[in-house]
PDB file of N, CA and C in Angstrom:
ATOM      1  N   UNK A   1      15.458  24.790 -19.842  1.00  0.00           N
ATOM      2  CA  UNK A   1      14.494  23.703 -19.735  1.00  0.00           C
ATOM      3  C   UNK A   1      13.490  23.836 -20.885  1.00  0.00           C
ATOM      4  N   UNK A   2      13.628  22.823 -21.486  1.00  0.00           N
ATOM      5  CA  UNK A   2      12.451  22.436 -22.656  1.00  0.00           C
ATOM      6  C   UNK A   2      10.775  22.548 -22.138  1.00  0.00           C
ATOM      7  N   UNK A   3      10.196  23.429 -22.617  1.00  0.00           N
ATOM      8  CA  UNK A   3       8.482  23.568 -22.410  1.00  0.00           C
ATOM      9  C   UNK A   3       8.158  22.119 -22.193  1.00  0.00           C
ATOM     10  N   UNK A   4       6.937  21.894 -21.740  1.00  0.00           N
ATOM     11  CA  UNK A   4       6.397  20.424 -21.802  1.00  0.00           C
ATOM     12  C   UNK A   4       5.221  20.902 -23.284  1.00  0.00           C
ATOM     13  N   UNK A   5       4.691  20.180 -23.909  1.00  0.00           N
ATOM     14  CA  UNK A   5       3.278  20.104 -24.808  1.00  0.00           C
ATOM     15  C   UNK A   5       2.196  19.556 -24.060  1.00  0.00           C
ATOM     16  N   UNK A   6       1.553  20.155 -23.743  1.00  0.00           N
ATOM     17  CA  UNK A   6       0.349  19.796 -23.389  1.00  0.00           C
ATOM     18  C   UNK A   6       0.171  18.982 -22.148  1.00  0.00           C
ATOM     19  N   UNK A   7       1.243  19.742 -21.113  1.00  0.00           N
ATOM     20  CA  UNK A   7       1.077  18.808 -19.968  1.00  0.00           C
ATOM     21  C   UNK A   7       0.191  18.324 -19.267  1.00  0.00           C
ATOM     22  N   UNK A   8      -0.223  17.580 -18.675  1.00  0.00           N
ATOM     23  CA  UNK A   8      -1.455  16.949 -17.827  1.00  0.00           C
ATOM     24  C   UNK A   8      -1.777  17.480 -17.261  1.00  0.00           C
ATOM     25  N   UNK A   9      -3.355  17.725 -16.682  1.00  0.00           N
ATOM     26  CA  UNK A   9      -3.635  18.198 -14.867  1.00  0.00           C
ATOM     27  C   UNK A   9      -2.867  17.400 -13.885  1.00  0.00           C
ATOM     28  N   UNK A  10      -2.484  17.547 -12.870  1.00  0.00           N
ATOM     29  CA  UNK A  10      -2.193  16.869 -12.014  1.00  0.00           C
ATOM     30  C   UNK A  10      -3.172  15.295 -11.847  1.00  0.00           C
ATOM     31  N   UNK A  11      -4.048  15.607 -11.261  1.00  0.00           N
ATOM     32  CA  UNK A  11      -5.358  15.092 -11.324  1.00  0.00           C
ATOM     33  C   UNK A  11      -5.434  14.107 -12.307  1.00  0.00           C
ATOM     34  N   UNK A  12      -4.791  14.442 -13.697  1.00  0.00           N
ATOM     35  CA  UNK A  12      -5.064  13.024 -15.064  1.00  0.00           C
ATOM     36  C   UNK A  12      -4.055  12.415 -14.750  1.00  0.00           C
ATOM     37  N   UNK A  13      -3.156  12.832 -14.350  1.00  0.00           N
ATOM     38  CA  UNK A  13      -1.985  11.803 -13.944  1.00  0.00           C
ATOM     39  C   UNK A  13      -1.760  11.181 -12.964  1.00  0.00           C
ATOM     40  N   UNK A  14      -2.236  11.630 -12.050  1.00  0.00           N
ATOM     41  CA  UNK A  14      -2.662  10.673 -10.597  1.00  0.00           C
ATOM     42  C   UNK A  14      -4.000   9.527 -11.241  1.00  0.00           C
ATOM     43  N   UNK A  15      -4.735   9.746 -11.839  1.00  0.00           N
ATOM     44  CA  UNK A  15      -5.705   8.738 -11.979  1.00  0.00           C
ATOM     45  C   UNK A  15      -5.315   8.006 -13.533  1.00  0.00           C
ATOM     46  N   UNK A  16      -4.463   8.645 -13.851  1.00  0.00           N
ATOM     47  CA  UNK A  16      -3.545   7.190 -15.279  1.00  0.00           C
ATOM     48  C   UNK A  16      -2.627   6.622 -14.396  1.00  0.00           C
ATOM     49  N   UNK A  17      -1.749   6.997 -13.794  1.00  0.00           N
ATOM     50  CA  UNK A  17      -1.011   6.678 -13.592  1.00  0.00           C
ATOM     51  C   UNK A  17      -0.689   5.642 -12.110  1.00  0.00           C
ATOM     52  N   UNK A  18      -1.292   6.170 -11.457  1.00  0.00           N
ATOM     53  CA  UNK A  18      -1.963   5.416  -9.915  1.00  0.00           C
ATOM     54  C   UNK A  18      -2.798   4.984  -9.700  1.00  0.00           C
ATOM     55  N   UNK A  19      -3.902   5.500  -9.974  1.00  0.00           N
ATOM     56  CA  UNK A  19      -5.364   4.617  -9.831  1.00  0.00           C
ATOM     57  C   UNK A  19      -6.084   3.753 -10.796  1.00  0.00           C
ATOM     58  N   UNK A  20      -5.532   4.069 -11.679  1.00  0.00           N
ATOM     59  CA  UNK A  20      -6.018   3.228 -12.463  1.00  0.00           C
ATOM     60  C   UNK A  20      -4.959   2.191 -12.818  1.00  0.00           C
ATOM     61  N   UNK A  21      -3.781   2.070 -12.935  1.00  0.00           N
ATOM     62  CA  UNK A  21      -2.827   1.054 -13.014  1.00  0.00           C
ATOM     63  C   UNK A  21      -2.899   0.318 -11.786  1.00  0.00           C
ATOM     64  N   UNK A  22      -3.115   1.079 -10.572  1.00  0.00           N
ATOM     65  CA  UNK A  22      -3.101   0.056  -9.492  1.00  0.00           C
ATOM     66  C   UNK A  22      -4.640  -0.551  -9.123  1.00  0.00           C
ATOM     67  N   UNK A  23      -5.806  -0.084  -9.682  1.00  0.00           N
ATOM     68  CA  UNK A  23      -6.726  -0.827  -9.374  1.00  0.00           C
ATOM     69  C   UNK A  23      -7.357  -0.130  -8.206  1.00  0.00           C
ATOM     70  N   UNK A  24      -7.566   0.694  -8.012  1.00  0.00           N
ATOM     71  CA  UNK A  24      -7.708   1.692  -6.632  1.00  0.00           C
ATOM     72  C   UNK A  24      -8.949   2.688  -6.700  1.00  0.00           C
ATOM     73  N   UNK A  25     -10.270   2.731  -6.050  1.00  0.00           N
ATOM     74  CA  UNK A  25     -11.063   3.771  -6.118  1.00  0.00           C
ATOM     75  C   UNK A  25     -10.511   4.719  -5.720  1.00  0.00           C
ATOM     76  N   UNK A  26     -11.228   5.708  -6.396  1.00  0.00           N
ATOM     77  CA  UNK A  26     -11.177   7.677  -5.901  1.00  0.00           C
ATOM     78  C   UNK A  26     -11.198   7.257  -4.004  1.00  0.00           C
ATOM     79  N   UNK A  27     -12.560   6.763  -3.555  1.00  0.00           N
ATOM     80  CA  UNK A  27     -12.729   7.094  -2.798  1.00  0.00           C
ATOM     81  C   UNK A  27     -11.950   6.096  -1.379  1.00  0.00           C
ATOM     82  N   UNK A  28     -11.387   4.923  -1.955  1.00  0.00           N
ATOM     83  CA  UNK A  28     -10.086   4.347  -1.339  1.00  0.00           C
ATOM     84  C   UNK A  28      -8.572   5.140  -1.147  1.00  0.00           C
ATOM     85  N   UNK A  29      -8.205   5.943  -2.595  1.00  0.00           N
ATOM     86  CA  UNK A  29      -7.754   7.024  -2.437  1.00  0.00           C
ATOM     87  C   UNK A  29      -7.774   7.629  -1.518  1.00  0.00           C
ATOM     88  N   UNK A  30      -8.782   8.283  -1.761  1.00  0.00           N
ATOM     89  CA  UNK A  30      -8.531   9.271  -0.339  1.00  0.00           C
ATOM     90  C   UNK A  30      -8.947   9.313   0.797  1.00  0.00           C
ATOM     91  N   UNK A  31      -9.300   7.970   1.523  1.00  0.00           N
ATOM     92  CA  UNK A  31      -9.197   7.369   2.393  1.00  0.00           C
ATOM     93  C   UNK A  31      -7.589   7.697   3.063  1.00  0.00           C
ATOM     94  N   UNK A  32      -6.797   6.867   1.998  1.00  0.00           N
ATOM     95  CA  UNK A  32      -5.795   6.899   2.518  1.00  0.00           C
ATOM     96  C   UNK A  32      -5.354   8.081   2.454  1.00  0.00           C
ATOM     97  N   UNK A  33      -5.363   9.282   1.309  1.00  0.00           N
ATOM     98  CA  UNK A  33      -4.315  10.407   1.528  1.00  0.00           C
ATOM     99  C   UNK A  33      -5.151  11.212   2.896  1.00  0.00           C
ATOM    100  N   UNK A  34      -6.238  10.413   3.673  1.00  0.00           N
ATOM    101  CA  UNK A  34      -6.697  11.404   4.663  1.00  0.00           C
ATOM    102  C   UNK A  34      -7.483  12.647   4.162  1.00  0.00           C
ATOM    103  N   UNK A  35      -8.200  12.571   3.103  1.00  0.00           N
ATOM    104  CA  UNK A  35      -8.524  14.043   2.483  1.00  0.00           C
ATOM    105  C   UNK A  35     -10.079  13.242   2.115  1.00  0.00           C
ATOM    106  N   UNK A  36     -10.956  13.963   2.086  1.00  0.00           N
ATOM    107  CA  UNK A  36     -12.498  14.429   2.129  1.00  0.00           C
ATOM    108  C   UNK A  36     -12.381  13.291   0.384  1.00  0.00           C
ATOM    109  N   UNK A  37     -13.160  12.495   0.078  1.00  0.00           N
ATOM    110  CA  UNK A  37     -13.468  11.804  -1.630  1.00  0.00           C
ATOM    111  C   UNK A  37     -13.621  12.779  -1.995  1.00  0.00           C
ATOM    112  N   UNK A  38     -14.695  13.846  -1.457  1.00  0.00           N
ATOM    113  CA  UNK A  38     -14.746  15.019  -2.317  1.00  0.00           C
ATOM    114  C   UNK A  38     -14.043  15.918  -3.199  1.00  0.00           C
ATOM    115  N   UNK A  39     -13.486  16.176  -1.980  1.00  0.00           N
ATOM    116  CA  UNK A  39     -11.686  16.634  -2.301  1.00  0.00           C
ATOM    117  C   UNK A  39     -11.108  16.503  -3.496  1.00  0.00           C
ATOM    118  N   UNK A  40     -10.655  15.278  -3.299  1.00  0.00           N
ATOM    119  CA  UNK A  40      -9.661  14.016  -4.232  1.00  0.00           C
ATOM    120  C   UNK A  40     -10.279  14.425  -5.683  1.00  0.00           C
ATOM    121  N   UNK A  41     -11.637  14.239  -5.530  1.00  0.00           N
ATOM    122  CA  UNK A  41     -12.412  13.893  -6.854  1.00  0.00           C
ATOM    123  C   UNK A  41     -12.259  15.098  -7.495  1.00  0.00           C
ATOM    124  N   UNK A  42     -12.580  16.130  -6.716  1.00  0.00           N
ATOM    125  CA  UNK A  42     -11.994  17.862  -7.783  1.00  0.00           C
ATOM    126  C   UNK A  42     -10.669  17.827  -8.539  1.00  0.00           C
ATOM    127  N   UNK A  43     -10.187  17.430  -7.618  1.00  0.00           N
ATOM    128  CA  UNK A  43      -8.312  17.409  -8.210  1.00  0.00           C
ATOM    129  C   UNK A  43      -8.742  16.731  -9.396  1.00  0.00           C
ATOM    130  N   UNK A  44      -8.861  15.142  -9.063  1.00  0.00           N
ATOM    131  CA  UNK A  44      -9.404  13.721  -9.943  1.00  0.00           C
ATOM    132  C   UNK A  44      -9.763  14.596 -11.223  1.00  0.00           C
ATOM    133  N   UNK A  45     -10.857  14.969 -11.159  1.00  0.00           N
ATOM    134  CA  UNK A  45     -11.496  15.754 -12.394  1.00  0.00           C
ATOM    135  C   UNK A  45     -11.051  17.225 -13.092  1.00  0.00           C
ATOM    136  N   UNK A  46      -9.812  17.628 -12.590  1.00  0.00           N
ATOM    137  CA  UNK A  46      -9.386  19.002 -12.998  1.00  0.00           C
ATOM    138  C   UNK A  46     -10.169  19.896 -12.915  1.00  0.00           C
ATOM    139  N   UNK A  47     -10.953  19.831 -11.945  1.00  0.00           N
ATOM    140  CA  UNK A  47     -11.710  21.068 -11.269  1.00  0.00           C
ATOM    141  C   UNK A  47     -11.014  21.883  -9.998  1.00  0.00           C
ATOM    142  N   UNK A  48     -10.331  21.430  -9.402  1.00  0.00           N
ATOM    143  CA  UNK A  48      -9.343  21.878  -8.437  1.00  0.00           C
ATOM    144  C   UNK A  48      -7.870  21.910  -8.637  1.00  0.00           C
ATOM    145  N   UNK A  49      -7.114  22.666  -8.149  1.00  0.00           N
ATOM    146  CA  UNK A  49      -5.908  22.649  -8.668  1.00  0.00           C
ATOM    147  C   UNK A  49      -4.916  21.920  -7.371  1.00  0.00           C
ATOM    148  N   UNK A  50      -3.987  21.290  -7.784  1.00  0.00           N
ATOM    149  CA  UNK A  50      -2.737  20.422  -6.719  1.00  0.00           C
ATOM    150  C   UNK A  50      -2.675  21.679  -5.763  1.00  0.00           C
ATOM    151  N   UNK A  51      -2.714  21.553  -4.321  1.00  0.00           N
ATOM    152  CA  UNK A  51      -2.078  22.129  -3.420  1.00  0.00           C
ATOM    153  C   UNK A  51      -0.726  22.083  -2.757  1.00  0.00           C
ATOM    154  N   UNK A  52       0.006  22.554  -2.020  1.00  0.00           N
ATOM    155  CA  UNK A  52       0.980  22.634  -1.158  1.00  0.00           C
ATOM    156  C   UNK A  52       0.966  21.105  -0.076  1.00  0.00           C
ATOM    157  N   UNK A  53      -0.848  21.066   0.301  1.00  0.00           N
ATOM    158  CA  UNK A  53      -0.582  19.915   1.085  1.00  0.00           C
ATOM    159  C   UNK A  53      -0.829  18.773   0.660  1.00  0.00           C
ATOM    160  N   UNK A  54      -1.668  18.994  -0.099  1.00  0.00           N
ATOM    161  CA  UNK A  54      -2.150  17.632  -1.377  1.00  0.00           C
ATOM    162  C   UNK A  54      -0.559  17.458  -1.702  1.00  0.00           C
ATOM    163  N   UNK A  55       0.083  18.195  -2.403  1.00  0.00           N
ATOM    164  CA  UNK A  55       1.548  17.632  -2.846  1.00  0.00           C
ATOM    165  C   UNK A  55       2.048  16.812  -1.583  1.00  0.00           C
ATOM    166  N   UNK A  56       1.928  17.299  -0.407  1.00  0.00           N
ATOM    167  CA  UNK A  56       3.082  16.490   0.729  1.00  0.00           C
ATOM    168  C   UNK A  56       2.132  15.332   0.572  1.00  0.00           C
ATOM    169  N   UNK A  57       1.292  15.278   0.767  1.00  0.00           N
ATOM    170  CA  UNK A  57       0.435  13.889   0.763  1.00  0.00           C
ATOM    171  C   UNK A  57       0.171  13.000  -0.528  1.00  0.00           C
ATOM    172  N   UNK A  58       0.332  13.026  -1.150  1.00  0.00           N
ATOM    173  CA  UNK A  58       0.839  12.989  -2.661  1.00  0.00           C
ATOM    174  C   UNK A  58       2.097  11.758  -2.434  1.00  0.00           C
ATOM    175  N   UNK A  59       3.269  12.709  -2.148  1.00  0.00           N
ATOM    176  CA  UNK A  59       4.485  12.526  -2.198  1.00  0.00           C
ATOM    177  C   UNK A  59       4.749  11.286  -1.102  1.00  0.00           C
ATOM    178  N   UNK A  60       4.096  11.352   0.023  1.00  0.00           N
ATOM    179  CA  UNK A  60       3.993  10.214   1.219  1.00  0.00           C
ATOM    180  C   UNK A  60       3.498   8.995   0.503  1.00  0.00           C
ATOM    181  N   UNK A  61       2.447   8.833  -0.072  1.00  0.00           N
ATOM    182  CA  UNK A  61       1.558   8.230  -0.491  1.00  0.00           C
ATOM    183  C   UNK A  61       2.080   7.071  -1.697  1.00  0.00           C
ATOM    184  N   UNK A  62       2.376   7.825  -2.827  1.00  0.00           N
ATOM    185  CA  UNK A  62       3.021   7.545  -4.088  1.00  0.00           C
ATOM    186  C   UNK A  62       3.916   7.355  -4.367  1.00  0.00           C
ATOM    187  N   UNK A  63       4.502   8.561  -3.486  1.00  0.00           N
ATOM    188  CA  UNK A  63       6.632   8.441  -3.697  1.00  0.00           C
ATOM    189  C   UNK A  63       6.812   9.707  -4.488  1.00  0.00           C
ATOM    190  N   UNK A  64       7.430  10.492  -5.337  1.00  0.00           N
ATOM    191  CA  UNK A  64       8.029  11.568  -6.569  1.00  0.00           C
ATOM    192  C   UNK A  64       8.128  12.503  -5.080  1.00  0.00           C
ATOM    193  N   UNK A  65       8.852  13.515  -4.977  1.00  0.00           N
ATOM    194  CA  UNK A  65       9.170  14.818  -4.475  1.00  0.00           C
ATOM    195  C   UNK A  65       8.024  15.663  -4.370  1.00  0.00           C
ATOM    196  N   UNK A  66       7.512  16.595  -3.346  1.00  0.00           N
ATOM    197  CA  UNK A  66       6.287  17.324  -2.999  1.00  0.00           C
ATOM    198  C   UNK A  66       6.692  18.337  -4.285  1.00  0.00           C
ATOM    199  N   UNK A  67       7.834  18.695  -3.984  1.00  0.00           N
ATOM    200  CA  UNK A  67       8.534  19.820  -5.382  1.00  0.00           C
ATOM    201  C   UNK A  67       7.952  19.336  -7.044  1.00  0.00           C
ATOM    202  N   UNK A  68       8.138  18.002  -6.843  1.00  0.00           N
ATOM    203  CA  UNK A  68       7.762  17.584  -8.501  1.00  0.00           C
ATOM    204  C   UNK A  68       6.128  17.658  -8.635  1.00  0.00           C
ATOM    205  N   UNK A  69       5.705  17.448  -7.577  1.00  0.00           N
ATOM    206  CA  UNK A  69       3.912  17.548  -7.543  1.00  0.00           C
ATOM    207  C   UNK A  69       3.686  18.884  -8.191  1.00  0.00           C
ATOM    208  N   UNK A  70       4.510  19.718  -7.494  1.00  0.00           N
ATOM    209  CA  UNK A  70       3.873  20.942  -7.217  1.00  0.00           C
ATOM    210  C   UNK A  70       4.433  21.597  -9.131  1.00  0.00           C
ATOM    211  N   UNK A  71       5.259  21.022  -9.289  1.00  0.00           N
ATOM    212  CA  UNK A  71       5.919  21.470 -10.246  1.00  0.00           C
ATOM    213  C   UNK A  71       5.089  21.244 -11.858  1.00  0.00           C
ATOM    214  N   UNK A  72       4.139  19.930 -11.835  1.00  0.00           N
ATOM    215  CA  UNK A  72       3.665  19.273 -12.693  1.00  0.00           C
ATOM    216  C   UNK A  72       2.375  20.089 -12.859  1.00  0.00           C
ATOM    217  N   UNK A  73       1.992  21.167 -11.644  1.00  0.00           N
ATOM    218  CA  UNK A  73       0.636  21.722 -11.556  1.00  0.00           C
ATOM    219  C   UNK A  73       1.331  23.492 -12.207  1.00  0.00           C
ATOM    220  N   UNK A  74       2.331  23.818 -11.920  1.00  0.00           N
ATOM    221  CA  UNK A  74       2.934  24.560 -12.562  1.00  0.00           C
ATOM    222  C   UNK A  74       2.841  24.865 -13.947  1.00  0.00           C
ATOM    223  N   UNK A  75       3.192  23.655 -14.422  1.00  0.00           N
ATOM    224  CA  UNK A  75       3.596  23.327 -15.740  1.00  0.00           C
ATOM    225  C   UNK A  75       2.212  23.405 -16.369  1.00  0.00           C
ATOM    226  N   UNK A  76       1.484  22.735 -15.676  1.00  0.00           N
ATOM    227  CA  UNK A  76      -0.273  22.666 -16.290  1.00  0.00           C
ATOM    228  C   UNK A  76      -0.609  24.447 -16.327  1.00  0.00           C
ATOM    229  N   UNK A  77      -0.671  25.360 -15.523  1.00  0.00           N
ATOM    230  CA  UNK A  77      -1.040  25.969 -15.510  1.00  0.00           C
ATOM    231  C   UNK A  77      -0.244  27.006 -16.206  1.00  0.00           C
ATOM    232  N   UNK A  78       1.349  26.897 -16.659  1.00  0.00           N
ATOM    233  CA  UNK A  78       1.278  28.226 -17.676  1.00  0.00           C
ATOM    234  C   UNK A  78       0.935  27.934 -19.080  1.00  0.00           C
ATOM    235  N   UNK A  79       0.548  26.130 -19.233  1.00  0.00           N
ATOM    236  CA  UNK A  79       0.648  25.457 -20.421  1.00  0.00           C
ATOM    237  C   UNK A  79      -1.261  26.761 -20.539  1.00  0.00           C
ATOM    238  N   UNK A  80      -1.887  25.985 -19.770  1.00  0.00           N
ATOM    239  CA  UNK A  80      -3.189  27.099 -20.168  1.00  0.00           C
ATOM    240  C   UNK A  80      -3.113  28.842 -19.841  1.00  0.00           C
ATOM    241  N   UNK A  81      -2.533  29.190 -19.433  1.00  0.00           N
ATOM    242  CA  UNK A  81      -1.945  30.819 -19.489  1.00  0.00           C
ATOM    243  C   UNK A  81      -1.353  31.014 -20.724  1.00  0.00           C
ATOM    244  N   UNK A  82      -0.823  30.227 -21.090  1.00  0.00           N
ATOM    245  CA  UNK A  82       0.078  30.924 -22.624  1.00  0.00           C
ATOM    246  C   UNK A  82      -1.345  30.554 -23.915  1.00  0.00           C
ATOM    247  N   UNK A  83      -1.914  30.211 -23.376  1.00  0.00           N
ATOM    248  CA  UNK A  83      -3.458  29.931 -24.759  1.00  0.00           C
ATOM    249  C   UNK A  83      -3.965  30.942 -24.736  1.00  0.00           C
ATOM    250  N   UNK A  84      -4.581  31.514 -23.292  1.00  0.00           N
ATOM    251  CA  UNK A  84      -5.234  32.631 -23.269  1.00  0.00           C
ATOM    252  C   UNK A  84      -4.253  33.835 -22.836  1.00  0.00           C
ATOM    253  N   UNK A  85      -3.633  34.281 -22.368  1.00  0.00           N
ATOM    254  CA  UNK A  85      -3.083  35.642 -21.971  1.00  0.00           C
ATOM    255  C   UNK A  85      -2.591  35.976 -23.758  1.00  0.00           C
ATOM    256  N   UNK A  86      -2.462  37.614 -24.063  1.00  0.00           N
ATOM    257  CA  UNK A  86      -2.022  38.075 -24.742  1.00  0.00           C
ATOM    258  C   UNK A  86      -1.346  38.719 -24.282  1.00  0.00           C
ATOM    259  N   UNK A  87       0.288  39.171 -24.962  1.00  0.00           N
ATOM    260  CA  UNK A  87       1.116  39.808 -24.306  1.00  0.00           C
ATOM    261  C   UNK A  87       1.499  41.014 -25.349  1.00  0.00           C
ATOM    262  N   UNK A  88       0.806  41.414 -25.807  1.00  0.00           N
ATOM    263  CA  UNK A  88       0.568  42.495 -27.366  1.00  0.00           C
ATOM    264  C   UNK A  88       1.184  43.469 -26.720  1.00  0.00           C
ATOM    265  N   UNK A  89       0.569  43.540 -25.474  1.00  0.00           N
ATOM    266  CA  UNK A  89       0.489  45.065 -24.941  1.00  0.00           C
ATOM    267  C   UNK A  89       1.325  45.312 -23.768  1.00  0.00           C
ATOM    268  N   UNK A  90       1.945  43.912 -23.585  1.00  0.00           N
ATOM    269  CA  UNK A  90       3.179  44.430 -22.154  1.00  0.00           C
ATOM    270  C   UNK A  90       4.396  44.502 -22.668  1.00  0.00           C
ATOM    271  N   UNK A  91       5.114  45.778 -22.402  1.00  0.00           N
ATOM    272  CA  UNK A  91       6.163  45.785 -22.634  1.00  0.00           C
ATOM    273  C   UNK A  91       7.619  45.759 -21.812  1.00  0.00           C
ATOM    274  N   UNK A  92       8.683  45.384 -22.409  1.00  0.00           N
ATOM    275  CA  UNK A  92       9.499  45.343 -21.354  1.00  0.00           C
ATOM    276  C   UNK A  92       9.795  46.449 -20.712  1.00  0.00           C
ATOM    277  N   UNK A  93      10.333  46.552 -19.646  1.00  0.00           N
ATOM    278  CA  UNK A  93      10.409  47.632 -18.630  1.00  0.00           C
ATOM    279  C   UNK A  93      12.279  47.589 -18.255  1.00  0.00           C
ATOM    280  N   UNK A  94      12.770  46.185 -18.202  1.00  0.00           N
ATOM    281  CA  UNK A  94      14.103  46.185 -17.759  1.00  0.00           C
ATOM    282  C   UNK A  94      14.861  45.284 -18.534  1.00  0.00           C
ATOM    283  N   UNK A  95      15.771  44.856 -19.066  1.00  0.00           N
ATOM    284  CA  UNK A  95      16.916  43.929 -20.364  1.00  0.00           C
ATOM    285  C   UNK A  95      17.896  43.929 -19.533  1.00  0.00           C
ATOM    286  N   UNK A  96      17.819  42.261 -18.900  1.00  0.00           N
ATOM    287  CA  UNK A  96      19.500  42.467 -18.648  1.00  0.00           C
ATOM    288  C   UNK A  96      20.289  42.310 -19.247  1.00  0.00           C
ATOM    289  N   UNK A  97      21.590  43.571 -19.218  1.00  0.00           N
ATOM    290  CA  UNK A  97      22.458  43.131 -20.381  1.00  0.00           C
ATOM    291  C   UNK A  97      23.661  42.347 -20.690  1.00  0.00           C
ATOM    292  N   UNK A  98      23.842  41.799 -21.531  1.00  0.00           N
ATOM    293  CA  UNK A  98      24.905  40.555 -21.575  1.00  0.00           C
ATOM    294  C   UNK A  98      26.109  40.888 -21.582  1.00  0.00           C
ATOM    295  N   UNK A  99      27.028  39.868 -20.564  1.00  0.00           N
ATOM    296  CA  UNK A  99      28.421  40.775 -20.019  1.00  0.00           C
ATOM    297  C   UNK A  99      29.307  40.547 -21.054  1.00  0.00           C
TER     298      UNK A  99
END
């Protein structure tokens, strides 16, 4: 599987892609996903990260797979792990070897 570049927060893509194409407040949002505006609005703003249940509710809501939710917050997060972690100093420990 090909890296993504610079994948989205969850959060920027729920509000390009859903709320703002459909015309929809934050706090109509999450009305409907049943979750606190508050809530919503962390995600909304990439201050909070996609959950397990935010994804099922997500997925009810919008439609895509709880798996692809969860997967897109994945992707966000080793995209910012590989900026900052240095790996200078870990070394391998096990090579599997090719048959």
């Amino acid at each position: 599987m090909a890296r993504q570049h610079n994948p989205p927060h969850p959060g920027e893509f729920i509000k390009e892609t859903y709320l703002d194409s459909l015309n929809i407040s934050l706090r109509k949002a999450a009305i409907e996903l049943d979750v606190a505006p508050s809530t919503f609005s962390r995600l909304i703003n990439g201050k909070a990260d996609l959950s397990p249940d935010m994804a099922l509710r997500l997925s009810k809501a919008f439609g895509r797979t709880p798996e692809s939710w969860m997967q897109m917050q994945t992707n966000y997060q080793l995209w910012q792990a590989r900026k900052t972690i240095k790996l200078n100093r870990v070394h391998v420990i096990y090579h599997e070897r090719a048959s």
